[in-house]
PDB file of N, CA and C in Angstrom:
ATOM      1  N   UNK A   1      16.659   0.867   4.523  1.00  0.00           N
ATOM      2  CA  UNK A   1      15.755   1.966   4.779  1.00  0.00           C
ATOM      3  C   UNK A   1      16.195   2.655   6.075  1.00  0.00           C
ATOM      4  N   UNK A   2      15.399   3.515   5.995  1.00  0.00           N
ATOM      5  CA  UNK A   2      16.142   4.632   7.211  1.00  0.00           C
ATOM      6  C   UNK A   2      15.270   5.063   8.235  1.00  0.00           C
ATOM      7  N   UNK A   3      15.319   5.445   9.277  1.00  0.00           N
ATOM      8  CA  UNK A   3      14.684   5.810  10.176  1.00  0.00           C
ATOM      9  C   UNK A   3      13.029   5.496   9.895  1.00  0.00           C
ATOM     10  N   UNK A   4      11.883   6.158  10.162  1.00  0.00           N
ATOM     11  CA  UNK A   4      10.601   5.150   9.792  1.00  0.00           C
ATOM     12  C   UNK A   4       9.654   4.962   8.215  1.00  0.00           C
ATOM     13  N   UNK A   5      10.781   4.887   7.476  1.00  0.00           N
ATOM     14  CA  UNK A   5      10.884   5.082   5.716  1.00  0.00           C
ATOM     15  C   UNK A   5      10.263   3.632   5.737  1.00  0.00           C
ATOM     16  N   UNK A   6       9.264   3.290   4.417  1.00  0.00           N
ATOM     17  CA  UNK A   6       9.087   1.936   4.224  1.00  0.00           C
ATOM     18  C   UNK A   6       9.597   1.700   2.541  1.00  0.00           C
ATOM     19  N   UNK A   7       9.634   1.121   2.257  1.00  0.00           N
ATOM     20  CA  UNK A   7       9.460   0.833   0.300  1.00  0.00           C
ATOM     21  C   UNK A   7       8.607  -0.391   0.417  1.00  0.00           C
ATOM     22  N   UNK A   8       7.720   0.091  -0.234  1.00  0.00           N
ATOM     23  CA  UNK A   8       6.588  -1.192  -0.705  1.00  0.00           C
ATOM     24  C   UNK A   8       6.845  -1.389  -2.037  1.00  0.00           C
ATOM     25  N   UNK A   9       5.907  -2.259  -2.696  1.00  0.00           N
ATOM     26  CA  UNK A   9       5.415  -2.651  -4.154  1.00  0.00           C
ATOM     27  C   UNK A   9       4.146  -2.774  -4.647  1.00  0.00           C
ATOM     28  N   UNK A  10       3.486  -1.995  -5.096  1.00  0.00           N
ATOM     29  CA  UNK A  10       2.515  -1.639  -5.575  1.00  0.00           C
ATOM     30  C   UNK A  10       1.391  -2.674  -5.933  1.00  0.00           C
ATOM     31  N   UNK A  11       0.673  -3.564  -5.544  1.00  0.00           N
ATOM     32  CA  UNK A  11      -0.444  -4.321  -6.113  1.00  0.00           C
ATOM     33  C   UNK A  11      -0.579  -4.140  -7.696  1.00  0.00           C
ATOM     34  N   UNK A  12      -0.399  -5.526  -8.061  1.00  0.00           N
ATOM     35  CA  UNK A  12      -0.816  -5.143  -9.593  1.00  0.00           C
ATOM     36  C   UNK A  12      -2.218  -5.193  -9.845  1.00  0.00           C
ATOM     37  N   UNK A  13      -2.823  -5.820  -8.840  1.00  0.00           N
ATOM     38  CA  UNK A  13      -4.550  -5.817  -9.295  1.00  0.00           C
ATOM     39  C   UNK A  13      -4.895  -4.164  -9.106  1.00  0.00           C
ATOM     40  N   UNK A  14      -4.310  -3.460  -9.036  1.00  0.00           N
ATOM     41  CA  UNK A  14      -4.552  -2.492  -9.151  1.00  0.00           C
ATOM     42  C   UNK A  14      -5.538  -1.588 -10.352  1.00  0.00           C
ATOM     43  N   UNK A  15      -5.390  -2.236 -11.414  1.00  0.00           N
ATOM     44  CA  UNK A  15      -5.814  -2.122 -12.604  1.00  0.00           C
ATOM     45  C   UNK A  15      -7.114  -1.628 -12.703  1.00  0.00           C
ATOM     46  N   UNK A  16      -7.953  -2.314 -14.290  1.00  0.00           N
ATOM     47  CA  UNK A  16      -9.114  -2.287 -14.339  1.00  0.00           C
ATOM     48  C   UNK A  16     -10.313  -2.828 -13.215  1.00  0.00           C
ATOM     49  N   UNK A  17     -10.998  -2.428 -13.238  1.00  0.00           N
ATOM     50  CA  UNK A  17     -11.636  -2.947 -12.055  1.00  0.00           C
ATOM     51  C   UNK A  17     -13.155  -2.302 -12.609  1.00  0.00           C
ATOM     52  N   UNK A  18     -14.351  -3.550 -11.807  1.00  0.00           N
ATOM     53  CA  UNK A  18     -15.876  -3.683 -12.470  1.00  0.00           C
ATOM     54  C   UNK A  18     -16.529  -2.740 -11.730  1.00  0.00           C
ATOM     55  N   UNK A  19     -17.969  -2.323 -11.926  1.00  0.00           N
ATOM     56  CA  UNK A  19     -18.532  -1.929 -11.410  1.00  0.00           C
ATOM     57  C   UNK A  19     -19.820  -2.868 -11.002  1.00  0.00           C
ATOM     58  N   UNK A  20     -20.628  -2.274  -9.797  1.00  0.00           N
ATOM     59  CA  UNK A  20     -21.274  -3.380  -9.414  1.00  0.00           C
ATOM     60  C   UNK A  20     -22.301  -3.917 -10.583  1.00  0.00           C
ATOM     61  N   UNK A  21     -22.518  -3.052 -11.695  1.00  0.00           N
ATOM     62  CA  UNK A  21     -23.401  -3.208 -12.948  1.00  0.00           C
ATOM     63  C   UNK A  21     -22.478  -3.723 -13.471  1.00  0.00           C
ATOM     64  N   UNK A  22     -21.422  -4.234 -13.232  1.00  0.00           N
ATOM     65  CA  UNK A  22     -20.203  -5.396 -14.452  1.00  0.00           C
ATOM     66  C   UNK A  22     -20.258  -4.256 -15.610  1.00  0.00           C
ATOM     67  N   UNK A  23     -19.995  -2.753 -15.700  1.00  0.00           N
ATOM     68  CA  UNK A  23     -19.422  -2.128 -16.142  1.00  0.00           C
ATOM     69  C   UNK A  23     -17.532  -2.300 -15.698  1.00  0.00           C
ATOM     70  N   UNK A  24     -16.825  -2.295 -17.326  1.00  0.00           N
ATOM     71  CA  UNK A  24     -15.490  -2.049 -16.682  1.00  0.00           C
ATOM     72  C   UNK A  24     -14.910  -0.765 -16.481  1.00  0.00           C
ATOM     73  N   UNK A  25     -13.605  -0.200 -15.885  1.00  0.00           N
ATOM     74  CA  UNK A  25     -13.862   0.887 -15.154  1.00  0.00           C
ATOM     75  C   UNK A  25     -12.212   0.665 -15.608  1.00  0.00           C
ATOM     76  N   UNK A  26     -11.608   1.404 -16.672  1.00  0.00           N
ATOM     77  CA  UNK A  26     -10.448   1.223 -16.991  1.00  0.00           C
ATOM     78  C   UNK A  26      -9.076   1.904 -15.670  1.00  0.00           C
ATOM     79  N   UNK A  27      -7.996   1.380 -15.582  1.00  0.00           N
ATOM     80  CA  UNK A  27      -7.444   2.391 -14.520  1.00  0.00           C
ATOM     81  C   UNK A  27      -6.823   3.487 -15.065  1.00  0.00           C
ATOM     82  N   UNK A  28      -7.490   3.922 -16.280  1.00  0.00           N
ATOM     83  CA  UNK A  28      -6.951   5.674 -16.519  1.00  0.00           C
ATOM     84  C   UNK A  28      -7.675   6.766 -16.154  1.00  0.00           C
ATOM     85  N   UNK A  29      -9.378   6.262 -15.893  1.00  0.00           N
ATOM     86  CA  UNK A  29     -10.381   6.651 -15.342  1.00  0.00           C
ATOM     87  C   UNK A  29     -10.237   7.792 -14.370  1.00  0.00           C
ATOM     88  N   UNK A  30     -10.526   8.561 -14.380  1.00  0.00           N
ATOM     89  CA  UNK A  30     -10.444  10.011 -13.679  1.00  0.00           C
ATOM     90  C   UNK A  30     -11.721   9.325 -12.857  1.00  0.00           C
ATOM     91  N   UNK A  31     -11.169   9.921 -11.416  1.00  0.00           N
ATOM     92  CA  UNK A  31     -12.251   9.281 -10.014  1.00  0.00           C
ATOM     93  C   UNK A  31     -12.117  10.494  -9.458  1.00  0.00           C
ATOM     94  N   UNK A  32     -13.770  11.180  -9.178  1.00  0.00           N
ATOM     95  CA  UNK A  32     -13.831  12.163  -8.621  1.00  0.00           C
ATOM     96  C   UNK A  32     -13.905  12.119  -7.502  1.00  0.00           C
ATOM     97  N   UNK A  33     -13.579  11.265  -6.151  1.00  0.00           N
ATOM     98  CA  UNK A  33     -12.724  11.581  -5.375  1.00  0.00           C
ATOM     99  C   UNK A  33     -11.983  10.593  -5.128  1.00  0.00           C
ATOM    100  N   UNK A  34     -10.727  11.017  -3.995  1.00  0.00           N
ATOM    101  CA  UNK A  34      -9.404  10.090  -4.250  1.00  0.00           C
ATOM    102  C   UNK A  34      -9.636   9.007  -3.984  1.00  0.00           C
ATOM    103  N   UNK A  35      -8.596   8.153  -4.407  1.00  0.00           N
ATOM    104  CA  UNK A  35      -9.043   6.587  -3.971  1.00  0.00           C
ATOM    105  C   UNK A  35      -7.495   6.162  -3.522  1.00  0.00           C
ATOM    106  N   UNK A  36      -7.782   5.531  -2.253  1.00  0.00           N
ATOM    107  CA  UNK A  36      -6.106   4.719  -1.718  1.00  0.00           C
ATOM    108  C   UNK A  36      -5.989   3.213  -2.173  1.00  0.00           C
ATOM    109  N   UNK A  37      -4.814   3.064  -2.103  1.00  0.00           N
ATOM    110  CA  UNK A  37      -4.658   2.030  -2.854  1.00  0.00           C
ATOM    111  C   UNK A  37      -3.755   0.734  -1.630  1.00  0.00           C
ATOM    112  N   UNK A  38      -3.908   0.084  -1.975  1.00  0.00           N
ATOM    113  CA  UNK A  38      -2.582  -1.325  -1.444  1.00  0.00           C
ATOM    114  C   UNK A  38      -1.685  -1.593  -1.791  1.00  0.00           C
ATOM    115  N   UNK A  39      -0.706  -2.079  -0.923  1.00  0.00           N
ATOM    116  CA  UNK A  39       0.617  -2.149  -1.381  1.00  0.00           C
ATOM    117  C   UNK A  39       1.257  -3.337  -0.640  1.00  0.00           C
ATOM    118  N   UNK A  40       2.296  -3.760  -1.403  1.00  0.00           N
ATOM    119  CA  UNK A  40       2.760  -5.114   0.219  1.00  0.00           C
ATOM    120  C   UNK A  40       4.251  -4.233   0.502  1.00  0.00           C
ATOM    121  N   UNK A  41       4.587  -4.536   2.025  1.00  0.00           N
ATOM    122  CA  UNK A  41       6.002  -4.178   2.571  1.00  0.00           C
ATOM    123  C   UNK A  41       6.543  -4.750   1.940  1.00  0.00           C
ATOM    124  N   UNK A  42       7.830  -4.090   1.372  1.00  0.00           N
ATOM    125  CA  UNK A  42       8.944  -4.806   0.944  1.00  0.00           C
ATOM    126  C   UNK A  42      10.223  -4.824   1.843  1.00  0.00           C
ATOM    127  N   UNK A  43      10.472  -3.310   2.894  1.00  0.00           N
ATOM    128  CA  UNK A  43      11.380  -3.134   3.413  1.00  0.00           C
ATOM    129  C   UNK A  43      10.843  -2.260   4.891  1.00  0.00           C
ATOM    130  N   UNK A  44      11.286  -2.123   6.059  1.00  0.00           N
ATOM    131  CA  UNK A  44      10.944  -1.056   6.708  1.00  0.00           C
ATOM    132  C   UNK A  44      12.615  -0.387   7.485  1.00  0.00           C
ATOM    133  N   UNK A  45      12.455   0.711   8.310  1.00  0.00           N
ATOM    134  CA  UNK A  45      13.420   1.154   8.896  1.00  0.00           C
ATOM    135  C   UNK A  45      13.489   0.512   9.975  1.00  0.00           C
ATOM    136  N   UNK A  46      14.017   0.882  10.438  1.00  0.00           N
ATOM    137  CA  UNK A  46      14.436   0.564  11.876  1.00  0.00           C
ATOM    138  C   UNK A  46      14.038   1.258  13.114  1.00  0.00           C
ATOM    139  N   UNK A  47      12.747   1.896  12.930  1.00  0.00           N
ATOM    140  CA  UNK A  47      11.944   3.151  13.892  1.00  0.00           C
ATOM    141  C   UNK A  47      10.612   2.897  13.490  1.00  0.00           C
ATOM    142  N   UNK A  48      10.286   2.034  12.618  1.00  0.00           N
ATOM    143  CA  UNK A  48       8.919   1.745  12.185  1.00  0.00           C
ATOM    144  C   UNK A  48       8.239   0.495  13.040  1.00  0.00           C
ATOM    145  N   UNK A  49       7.233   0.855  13.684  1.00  0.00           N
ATOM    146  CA  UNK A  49       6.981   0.523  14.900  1.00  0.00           C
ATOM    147  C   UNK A  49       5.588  -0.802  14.467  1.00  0.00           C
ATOM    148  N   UNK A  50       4.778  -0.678  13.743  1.00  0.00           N
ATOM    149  CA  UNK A  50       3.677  -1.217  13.722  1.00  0.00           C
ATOM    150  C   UNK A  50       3.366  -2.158  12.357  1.00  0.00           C
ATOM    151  N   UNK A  51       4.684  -1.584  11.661  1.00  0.00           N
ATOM    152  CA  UNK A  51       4.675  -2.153   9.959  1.00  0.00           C
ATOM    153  C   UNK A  51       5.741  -3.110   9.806  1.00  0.00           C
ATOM    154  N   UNK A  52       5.611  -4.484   9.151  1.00  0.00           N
ATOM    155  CA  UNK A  52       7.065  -5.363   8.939  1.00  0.00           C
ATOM    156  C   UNK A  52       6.534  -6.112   7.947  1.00  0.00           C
ATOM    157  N   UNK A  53       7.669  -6.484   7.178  1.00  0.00           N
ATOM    158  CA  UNK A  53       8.166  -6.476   6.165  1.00  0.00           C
ATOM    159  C   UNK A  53       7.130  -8.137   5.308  1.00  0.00           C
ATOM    160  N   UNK A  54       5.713  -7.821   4.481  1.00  0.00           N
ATOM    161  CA  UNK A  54       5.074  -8.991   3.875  1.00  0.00           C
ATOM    162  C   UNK A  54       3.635  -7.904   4.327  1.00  0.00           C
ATOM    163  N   UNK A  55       3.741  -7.204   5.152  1.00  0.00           N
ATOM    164  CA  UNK A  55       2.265  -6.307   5.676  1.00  0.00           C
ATOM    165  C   UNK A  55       1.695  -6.115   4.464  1.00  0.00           C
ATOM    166  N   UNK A  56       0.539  -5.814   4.122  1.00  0.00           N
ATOM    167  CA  UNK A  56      -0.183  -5.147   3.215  1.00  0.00           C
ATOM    168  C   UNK A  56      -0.646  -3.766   4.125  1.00  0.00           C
ATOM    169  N   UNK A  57      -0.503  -2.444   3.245  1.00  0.00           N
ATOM    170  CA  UNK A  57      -0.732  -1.248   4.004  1.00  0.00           C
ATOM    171  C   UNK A  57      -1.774  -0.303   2.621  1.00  0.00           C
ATOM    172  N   UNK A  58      -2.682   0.504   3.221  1.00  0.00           N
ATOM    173  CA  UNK A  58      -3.207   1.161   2.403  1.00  0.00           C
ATOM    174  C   UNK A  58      -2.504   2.913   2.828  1.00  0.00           C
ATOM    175  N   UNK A  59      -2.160   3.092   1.761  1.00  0.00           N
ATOM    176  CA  UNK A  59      -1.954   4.287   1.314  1.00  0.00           C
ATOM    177  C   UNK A  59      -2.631   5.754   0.446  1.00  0.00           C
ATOM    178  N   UNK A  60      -2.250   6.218   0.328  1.00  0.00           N
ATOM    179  CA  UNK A  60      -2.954   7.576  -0.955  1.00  0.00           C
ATOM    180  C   UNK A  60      -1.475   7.873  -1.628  1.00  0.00           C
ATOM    181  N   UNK A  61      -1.983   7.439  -3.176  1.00  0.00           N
ATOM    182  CA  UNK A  61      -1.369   7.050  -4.431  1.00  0.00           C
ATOM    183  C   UNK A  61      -0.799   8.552  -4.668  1.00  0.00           C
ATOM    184  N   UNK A  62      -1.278   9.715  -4.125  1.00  0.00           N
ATOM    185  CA  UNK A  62      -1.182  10.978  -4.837  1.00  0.00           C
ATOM    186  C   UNK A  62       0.197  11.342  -3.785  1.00  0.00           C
ATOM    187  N   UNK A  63       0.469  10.931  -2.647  1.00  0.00           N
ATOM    188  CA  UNK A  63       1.488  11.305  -2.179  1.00  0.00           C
ATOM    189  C   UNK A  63       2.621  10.140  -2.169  1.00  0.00           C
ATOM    190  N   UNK A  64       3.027  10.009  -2.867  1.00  0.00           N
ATOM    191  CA  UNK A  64       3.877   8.652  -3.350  1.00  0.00           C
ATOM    192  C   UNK A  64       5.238   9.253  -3.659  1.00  0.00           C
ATOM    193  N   UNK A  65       6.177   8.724  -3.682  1.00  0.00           N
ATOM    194  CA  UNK A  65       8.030   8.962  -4.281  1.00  0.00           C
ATOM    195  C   UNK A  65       7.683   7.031  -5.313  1.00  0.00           C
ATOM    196  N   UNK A  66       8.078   7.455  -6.006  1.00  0.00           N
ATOM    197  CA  UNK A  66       8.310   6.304  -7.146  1.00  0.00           C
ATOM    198  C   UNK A  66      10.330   6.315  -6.968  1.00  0.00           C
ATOM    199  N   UNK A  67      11.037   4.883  -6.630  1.00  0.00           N
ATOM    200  CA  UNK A  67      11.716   4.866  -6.854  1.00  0.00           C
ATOM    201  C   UNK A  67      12.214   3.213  -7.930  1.00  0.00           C
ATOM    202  N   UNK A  68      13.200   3.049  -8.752  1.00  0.00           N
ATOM    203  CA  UNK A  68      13.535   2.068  -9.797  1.00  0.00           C
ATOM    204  C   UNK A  68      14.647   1.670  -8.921  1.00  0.00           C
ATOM    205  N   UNK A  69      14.316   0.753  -8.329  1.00  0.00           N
ATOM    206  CA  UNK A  69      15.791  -0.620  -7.657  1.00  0.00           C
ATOM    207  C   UNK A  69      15.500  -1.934  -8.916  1.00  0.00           C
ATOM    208  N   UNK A  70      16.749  -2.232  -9.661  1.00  0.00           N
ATOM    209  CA  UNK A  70      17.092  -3.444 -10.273  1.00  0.00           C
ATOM    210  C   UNK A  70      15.422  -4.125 -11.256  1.00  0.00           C
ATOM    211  N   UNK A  71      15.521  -2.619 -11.825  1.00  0.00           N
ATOM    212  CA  UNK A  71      14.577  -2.491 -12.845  1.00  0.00           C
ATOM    213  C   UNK A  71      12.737  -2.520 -12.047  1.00  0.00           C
ATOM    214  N   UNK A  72      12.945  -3.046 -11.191  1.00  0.00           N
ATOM    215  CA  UNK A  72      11.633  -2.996 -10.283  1.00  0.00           C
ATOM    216  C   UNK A  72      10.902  -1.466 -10.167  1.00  0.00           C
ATOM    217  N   UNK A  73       9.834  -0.956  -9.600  1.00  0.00           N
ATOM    218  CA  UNK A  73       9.461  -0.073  -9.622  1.00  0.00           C
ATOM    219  C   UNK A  73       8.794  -0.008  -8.092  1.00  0.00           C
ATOM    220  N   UNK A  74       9.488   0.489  -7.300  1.00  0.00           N
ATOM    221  CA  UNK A  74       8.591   0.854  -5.897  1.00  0.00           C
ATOM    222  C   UNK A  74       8.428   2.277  -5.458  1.00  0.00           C
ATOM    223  N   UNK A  75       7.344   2.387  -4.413  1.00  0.00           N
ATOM    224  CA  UNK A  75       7.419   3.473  -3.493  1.00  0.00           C
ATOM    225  C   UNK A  75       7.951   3.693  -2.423  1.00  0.00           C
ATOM    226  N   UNK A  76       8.637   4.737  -1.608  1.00  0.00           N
ATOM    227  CA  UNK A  76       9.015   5.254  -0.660  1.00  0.00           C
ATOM    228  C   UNK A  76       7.973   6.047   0.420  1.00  0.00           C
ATOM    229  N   UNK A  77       7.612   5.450   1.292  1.00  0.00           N
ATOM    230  CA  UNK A  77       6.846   6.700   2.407  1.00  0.00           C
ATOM    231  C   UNK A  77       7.590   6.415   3.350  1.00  0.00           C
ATOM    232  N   UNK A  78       6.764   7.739   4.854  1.00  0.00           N
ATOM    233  CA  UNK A  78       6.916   7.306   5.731  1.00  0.00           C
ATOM    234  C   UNK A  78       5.661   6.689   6.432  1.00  0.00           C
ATOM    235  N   UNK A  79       6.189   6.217   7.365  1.00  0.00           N
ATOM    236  CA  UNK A  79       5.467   4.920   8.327  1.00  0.00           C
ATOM    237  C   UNK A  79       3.695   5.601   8.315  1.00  0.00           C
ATOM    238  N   UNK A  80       3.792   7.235   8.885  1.00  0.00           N
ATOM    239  CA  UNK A  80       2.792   7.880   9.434  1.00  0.00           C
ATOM    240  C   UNK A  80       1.805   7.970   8.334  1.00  0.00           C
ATOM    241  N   UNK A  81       2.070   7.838   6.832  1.00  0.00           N
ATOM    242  CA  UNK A  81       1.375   8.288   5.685  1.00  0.00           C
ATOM    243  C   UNK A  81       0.826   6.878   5.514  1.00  0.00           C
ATOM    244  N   UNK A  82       0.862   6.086   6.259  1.00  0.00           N
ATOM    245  CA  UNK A  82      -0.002   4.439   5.863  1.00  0.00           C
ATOM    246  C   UNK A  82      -1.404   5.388   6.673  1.00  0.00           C
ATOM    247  N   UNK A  83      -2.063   4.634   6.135  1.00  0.00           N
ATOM    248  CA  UNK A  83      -3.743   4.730   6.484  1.00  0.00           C
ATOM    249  C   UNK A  83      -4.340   3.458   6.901  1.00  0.00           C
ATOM    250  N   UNK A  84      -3.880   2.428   6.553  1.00  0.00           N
ATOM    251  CA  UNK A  84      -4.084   1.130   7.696  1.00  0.00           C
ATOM    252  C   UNK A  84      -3.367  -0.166   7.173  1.00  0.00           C
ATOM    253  N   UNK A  85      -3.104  -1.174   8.129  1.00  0.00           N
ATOM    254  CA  UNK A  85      -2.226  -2.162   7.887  1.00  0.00           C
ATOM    255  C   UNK A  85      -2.997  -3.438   8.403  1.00  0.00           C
ATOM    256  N   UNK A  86      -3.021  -4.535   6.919  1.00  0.00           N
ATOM    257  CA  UNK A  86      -3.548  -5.679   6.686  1.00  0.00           C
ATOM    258  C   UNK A  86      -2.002  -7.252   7.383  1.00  0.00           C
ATOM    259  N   UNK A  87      -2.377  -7.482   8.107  1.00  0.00           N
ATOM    260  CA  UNK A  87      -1.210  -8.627   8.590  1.00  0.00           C
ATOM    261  C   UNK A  87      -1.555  -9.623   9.196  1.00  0.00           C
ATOM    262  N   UNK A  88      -1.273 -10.864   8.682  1.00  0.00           N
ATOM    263  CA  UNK A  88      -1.690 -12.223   9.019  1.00  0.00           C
ATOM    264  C   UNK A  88      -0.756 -12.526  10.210  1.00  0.00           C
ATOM    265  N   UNK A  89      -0.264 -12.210  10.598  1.00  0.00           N
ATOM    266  CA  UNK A  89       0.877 -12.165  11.683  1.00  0.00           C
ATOM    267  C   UNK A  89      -0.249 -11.728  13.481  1.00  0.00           C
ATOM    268  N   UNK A  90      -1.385 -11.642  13.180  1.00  0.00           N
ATOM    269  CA  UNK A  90      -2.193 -10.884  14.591  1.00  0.00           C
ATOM    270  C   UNK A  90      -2.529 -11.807  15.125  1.00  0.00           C
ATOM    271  N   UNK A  91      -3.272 -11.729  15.989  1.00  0.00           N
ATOM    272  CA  UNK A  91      -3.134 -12.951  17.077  1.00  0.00           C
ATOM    273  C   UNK A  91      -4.692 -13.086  16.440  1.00  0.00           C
ATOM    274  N   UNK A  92      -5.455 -14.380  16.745  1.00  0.00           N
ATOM    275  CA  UNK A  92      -6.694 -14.836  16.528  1.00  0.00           C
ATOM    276  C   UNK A  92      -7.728 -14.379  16.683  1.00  0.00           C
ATOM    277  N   UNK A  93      -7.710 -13.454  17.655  1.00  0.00           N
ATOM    278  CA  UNK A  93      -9.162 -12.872  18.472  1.00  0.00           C
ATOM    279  C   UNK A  93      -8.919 -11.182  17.406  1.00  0.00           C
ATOM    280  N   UNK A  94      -8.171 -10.909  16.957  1.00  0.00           N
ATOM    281  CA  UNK A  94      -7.858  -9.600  16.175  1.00  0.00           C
ATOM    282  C   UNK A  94      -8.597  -9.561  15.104  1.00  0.00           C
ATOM    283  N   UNK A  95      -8.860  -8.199  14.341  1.00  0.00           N
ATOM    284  CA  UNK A  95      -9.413  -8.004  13.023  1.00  0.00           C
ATOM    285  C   UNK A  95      -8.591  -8.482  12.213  1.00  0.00           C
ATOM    286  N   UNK A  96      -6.974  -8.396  12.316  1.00  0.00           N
ATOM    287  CA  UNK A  96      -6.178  -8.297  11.202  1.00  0.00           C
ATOM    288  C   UNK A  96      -6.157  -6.910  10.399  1.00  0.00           C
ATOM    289  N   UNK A  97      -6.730  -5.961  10.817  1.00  0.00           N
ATOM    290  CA  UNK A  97      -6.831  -5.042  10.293  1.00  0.00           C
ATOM    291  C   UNK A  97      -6.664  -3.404  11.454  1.00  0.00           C
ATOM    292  N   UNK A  98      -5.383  -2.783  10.699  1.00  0.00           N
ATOM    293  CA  UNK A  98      -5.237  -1.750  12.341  1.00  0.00           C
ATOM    294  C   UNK A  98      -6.223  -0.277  11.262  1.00  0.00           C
ATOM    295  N   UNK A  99      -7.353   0.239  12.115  1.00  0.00           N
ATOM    296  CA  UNK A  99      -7.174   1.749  11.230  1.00  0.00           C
ATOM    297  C   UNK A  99      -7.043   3.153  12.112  1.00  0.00           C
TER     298      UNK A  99
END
């Protein structure tokens, strides 16, 4: 990766998902407003300052690059388009959570 570029991999729980009435809520479902999603690091650049490589980061799905490495299917952003980062790596007294 290049300067503060990441490639993640997309959460597969991504999917169907309940509602609090245990209605299911298929993921083709048109959501009237946007919804961000999770992803885990797979790779970062070498200018990416706050993100490394196992992070979980939330993103917005609508500004995404889809790229195919060795049949896999990931995304491309940059660092600035994360919206917050989940990492077990923080020290004890921390949220674990940056937003």
């Amino acid at each position: 990766m290049l300067h503060d570029r990441l490639l993640v991999e997309q959460d597969s729980e991504a999917g169907e998902r309940r509602s609090s009435g245990g209605i299911v809520i298929p993921a083709t479902a048109a959501m009237g407003a946007r919804r961000l999603a999770w992803a885990r690091v797979v790779a970062v650049g070498p200018q990416a300052r706050a993100v490394e490589p196992g992070d979980r980061v939330l993103y917005d799905p609508e500004d995404k690059a889809e790229v195919e490495v060795s049949g896999e299917v990931y995304v491309v952003m940059r660092e600035r388009d994360v919206h917050a980062v989940a990492a077990e790596r923080l020290q004890a007294e921390a949220t674990g959570l940056y937003l």
